[in-house]
N, C-alpha and C. Protein backbone atom coordinates (compact mmCIF):
# COMPACT_ATOMS: atom_id res chain seq x y z
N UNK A 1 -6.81 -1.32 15.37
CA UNK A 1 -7.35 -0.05 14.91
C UNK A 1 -6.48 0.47 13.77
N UNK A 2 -7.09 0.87 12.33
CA UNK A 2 -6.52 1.27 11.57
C UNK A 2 -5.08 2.54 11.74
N UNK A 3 -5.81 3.59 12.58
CA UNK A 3 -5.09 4.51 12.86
C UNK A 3 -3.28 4.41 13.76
N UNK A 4 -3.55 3.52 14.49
CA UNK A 4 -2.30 2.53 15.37
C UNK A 4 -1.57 2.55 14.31
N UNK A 5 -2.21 1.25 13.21
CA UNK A 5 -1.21 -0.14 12.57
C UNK A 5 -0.64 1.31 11.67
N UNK A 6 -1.66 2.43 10.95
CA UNK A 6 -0.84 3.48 10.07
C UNK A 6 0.34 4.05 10.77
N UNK A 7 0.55 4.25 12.00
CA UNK A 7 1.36 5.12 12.44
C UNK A 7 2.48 4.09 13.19
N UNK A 8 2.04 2.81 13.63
CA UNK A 8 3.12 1.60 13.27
C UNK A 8 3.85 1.27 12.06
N UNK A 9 2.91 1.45 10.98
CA UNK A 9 3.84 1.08 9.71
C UNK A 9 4.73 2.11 8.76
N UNK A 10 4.89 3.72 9.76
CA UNK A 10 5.35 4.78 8.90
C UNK A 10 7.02 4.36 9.89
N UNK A 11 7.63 4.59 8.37
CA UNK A 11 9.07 4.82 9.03
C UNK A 11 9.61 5.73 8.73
N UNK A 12 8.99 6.71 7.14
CA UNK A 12 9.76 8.45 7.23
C UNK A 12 8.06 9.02 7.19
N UNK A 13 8.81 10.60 6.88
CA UNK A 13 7.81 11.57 6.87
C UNK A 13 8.32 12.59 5.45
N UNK A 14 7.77 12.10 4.71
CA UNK A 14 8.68 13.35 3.30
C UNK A 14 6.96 14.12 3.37
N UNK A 15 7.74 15.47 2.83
CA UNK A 15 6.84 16.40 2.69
C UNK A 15 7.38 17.21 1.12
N UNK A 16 6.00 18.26 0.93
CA UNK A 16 6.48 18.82 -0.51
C UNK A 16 5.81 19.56 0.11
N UNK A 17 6.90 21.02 -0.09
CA UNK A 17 6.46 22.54 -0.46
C UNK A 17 5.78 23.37 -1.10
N UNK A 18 4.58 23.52 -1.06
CA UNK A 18 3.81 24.38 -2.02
C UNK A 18 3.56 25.78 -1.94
N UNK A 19 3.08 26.68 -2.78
CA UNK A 19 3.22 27.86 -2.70
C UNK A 19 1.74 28.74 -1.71
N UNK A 20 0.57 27.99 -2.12
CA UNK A 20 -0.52 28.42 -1.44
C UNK A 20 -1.19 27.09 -1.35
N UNK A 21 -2.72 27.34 -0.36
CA UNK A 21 -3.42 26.24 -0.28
C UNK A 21 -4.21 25.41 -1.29
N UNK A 22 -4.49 26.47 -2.30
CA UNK A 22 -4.95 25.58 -3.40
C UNK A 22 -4.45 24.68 -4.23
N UNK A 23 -2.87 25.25 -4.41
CA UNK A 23 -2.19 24.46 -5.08
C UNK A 23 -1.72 23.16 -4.32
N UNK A 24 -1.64 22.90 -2.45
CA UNK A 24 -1.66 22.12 -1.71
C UNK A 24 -2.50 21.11 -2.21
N UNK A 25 -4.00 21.49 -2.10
CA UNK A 25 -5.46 20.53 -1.95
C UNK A 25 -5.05 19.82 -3.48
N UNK A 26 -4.97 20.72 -4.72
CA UNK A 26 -4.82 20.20 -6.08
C UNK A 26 -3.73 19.52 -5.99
N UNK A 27 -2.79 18.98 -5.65
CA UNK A 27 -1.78 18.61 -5.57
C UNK A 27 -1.56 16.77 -4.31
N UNK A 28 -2.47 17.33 -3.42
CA UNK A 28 -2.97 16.31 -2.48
C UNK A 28 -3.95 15.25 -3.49
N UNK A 29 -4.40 15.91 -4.24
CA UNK A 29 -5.68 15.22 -5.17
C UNK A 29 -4.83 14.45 -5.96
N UNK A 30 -4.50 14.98 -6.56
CA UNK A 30 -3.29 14.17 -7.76
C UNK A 30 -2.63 13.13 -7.11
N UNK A 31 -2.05 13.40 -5.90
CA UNK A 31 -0.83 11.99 -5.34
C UNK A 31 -2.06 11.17 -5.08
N UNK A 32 -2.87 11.74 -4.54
CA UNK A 32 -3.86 10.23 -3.52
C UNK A 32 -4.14 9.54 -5.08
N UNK A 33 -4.83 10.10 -6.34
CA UNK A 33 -5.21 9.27 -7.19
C UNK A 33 -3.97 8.83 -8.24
N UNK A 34 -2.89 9.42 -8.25
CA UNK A 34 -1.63 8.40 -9.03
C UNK A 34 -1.37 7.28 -8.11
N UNK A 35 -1.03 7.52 -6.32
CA UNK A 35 -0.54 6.83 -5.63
C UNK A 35 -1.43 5.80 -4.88
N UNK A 36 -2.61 6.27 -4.77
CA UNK A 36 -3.36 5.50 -4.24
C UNK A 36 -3.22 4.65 -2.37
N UNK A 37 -2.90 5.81 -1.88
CA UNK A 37 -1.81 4.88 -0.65
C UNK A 37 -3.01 4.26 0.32
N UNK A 38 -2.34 3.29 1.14
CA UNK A 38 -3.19 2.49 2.03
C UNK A 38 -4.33 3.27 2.79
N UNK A 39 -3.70 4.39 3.65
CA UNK A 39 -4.36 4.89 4.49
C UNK A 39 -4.74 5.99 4.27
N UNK A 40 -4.65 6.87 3.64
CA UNK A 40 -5.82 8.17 2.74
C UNK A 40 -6.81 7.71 2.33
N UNK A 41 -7.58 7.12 2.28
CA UNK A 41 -9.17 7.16 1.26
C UNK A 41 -9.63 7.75 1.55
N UNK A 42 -9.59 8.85 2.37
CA UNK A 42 -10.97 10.29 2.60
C UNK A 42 -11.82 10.39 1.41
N UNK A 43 -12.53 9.29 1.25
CA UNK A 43 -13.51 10.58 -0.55
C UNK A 43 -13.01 11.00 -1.52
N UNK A 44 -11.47 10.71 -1.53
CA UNK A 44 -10.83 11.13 -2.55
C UNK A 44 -10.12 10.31 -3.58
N UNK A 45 -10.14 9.08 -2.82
CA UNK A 45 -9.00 8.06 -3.77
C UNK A 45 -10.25 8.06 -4.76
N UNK A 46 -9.61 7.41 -6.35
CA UNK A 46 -10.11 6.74 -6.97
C UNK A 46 -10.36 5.61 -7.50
N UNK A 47 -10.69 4.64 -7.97
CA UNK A 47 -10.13 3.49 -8.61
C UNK A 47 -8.99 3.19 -9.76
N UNK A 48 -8.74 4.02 -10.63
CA UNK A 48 -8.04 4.17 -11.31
C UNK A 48 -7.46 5.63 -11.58
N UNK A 49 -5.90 5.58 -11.87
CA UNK A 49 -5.65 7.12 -11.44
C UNK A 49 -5.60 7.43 -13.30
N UNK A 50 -6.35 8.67 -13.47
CA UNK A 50 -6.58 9.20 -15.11
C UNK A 50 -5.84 10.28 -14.50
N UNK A 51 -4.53 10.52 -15.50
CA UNK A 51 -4.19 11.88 -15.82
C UNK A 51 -4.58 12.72 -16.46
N UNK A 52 -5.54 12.42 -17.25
CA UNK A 52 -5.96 13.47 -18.19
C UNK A 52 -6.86 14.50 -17.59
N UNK A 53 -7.32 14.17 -16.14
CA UNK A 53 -8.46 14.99 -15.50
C UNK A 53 -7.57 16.10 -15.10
N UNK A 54 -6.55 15.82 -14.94
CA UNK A 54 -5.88 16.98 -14.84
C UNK A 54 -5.49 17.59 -15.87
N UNK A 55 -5.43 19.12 -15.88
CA UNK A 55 -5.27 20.01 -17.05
C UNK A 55 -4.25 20.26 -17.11
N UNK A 56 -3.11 20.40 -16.00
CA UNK A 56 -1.61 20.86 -16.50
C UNK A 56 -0.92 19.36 -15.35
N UNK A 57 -0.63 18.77 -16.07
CA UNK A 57 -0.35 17.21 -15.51
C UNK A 57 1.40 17.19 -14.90
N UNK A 58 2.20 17.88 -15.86
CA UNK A 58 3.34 18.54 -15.82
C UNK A 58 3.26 19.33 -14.72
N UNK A 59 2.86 20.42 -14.41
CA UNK A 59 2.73 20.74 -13.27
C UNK A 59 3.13 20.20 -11.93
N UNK A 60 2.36 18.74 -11.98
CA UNK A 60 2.09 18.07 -10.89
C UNK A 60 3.35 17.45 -10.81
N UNK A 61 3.98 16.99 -11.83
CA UNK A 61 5.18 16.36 -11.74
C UNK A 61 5.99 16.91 -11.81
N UNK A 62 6.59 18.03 -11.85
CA UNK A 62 7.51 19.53 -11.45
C UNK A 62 7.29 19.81 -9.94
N UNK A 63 6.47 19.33 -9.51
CA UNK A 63 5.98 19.75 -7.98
C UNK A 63 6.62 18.60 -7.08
N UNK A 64 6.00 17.77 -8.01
CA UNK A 64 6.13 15.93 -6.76
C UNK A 64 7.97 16.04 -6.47
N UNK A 65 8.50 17.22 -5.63
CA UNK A 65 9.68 16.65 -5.06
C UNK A 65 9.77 16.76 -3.86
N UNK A 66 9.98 15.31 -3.16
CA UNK A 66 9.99 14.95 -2.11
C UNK A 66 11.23 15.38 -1.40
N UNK A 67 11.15 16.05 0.12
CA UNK A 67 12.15 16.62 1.35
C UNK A 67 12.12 15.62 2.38
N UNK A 68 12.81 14.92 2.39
CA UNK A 68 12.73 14.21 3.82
C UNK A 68 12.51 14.77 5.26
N UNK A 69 11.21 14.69 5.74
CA UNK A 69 10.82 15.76 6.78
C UNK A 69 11.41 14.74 8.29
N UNK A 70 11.07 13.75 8.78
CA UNK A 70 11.35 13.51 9.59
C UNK A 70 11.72 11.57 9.48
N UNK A 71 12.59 10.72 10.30
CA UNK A 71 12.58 9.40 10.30
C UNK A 71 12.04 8.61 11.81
N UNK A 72 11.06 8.28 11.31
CA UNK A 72 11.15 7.26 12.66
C UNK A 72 12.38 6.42 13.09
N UNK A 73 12.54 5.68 11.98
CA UNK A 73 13.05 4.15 12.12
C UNK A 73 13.86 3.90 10.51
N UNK A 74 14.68 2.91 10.71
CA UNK A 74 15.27 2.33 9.29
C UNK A 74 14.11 1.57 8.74
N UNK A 75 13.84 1.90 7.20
CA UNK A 75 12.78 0.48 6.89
C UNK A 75 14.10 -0.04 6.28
N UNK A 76 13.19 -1.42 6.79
CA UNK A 76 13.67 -2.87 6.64
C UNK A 76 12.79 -3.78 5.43
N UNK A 77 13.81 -3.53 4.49
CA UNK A 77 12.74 -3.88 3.34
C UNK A 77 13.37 -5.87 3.65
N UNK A 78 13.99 -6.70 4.47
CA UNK A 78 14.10 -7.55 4.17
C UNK A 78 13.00 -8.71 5.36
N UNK A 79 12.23 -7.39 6.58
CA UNK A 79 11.54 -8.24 7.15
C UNK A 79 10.04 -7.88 6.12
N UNK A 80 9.94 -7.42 5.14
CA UNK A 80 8.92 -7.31 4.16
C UNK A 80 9.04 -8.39 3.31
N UNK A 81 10.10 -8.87 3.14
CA UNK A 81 10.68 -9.89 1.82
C UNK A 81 9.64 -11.13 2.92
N UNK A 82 10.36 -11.19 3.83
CA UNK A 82 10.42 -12.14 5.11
C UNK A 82 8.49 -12.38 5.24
N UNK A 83 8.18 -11.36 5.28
CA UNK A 83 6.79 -11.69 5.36
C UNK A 83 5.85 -12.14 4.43
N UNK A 84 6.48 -12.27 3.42
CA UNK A 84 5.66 -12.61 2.08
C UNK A 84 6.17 -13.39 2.27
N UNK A 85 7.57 -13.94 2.22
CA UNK A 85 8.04 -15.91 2.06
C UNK A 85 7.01 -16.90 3.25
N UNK A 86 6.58 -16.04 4.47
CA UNK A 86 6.23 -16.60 5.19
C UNK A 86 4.86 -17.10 4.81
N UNK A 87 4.07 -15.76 4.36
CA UNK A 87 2.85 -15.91 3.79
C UNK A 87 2.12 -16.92 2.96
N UNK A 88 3.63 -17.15 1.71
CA UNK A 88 3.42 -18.44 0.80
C UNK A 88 3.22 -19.81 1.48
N UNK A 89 4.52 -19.61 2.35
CA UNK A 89 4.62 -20.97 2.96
C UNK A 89 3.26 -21.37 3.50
N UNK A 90 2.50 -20.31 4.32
CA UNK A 90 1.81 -20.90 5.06
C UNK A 90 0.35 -21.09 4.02
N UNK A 91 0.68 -20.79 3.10
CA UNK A 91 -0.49 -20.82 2.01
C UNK A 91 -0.16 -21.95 1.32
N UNK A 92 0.93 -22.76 1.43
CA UNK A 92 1.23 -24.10 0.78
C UNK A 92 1.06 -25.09 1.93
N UNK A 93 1.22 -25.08 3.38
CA UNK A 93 0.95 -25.99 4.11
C UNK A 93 -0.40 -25.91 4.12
N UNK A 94 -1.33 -25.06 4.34
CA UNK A 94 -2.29 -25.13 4.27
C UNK A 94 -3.14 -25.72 3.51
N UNK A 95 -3.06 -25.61 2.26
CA UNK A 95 -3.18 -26.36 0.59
C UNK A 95 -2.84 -27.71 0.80
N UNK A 96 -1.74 -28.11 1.66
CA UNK A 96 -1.54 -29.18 1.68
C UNK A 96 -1.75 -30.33 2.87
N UNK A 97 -2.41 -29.83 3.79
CA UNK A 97 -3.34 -30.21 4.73
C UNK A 97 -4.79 -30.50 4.08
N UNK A 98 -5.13 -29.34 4.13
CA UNK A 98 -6.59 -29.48 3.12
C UNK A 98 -6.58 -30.80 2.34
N UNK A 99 -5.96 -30.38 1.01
CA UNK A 99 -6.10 -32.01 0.12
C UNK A 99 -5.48 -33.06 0.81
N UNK A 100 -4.61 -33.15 1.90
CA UNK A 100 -4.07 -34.76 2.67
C UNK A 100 -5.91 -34.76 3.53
N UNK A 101 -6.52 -34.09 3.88
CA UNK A 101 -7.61 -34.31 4.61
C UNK A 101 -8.83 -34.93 3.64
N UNK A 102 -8.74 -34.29 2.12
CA UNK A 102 -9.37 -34.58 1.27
C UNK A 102 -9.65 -36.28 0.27
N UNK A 103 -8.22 -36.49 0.34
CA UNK A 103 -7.11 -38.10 0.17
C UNK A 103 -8.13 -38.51 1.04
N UNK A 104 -7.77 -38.15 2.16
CA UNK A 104 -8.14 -39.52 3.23
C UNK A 104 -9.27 -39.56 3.54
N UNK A 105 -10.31 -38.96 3.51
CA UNK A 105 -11.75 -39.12 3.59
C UNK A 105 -11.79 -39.89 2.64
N UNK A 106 -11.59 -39.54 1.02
CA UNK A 106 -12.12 -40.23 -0.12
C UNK A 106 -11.77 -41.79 0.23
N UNK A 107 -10.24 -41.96 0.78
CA UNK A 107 -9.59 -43.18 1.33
C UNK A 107 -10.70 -43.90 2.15
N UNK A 108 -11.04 -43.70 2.56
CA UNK A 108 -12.03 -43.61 3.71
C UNK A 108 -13.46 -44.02 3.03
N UNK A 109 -13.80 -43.35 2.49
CA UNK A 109 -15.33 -43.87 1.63
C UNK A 109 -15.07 -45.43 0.62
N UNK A 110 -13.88 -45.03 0.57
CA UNK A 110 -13.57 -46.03 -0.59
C UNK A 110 -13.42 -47.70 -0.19
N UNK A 111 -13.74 -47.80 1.32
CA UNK A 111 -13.40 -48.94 1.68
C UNK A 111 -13.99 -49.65 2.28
């Protein structure tokens, strides 16, 4: 379930201070479409983030300062490394099963 693996894969909680709610929502708008993060798409992400839709863009980036609100856990950026080396690998044995299966059929017709 999406909602689980999101709240499995958070290890802080930063928050930003705003002054009222509008400037919240306008401000929520802006990160989801610069940042684009995994688990927000409410209707709001976009495909490509345009700054220019915004009228005071500066603004937004005078604002974006992050408070460290709460930590789960240490991230571990080296079982991330770890999971991509693994990923390749298994994307090269695989590749290389495939065409040894491919060899040997043709081996196989050929005789």
């Amino acid at each position: 379930m999406v909602i689980t693996k999101c709240y499995k894969d958070t290890c802080k909680i930063e928050i930003i201070k705003c002054n009222d709610h509008a400037q919240t929502v306008a401000l929520e708008q802006y990160l989801i479409d610069k940042y684009l993060p995994k688990y927000n798409i409410s209707d709001k992400r976009k495909d490509i983030f345009n700054p220019s839709k915004f009228e005071n863009k500066d603004l937004y980036e005078n604002m974006e300062k992050w408070k460290l609100y709460y930590t789960f856990r240490e991230f571990d950026k080296n079982k991330i490394v770890m999971t991509r080396k693994q990923n390749i690998l298994s994307l090269i044995i695989t590749a290389l099963f495939f065409f040894g299966i491919i060899i040997y059929l043709i081996l196989g017709f050929l005789r």
